[in-house]
Protein backbone atom coordinates (compact mmCIF):
# COMPACT_ATOMS: atom_id res chain seq x y z
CA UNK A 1 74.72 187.07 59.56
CA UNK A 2 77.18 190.31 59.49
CA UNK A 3 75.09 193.52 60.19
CA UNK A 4 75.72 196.68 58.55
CA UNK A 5 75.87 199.73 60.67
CA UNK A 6 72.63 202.50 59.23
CA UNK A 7 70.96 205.03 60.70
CA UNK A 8 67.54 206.60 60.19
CA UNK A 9 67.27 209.52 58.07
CA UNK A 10 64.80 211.62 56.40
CA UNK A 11 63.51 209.95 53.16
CA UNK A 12 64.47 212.93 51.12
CA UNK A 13 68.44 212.61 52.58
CA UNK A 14 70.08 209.86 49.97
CA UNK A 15 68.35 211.66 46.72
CA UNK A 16 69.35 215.66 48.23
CA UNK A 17 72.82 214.69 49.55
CA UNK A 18 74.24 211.60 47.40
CA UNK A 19 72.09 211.48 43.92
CA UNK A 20 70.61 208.73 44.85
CA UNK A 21 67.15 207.76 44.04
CA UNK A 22 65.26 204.95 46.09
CA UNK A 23 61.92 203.99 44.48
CA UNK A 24 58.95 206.30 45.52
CA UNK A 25 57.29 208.13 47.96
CA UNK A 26 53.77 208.32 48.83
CA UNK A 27 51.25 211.78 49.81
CA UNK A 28 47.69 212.01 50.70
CA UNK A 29 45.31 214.34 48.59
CA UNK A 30 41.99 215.10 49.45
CA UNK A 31 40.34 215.07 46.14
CA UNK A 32 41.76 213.60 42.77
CA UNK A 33 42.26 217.19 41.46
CA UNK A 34 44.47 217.91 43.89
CA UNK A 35 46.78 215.27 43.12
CA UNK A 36 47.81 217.56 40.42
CA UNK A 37 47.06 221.01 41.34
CA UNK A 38 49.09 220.14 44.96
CA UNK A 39 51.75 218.93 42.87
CA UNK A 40 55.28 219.16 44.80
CA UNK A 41 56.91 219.41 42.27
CA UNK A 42 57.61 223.00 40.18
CA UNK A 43 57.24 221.61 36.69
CA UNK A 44 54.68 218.81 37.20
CA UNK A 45 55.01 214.95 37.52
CA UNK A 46 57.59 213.41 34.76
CA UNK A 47 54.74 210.75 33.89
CA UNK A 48 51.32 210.56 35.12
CA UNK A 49 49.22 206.88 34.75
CA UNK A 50 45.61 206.09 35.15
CA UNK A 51 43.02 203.77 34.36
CA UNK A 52 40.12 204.14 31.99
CA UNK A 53 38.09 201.97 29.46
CA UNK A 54 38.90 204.67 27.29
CA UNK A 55 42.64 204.86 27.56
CA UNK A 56 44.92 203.21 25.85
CA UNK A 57 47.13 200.04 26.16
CA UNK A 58 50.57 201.00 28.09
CA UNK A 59 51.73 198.32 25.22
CA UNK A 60 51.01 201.02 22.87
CA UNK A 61 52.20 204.15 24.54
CA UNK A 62 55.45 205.51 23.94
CA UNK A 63 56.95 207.33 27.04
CA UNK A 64 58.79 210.60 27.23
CA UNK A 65 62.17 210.48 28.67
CA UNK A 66 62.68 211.77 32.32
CA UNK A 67 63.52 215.14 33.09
């Protein structure tokens, strides 16, 4: 098996420095309202899901594109 030289970086490194975008990242919040009013980001999340018997289908939804 050939290895490929890496090294460890911050998680924030390939997305700041090369564009690059590698799935997700994770954060602890205390309550569920804080998941949005500790938001790290200045505009808001680009999509938020949840669960509910009152929601509807994702099969339904149409998404707003990305920012």
């Amino acid at each position: 098996m050939k290895k490929i030289p890496g090294v460890a970086v911050n998680p924030s490194e390939p997305t700041t420095k090369c564009g690059y975008y590698w799935g997700y990242s994770v954060r602890f919040a205390r309550t569920f309202s804080k998941v949005f009013s500790e938001c790290p980001y200045a505009d808001g999340y680009d999509l938020t899901v949840g669960t509910s018997e009152r929601g509807k289908n994702l099969d339904h939804v149409e998404f707003p594109s990305f920012r």
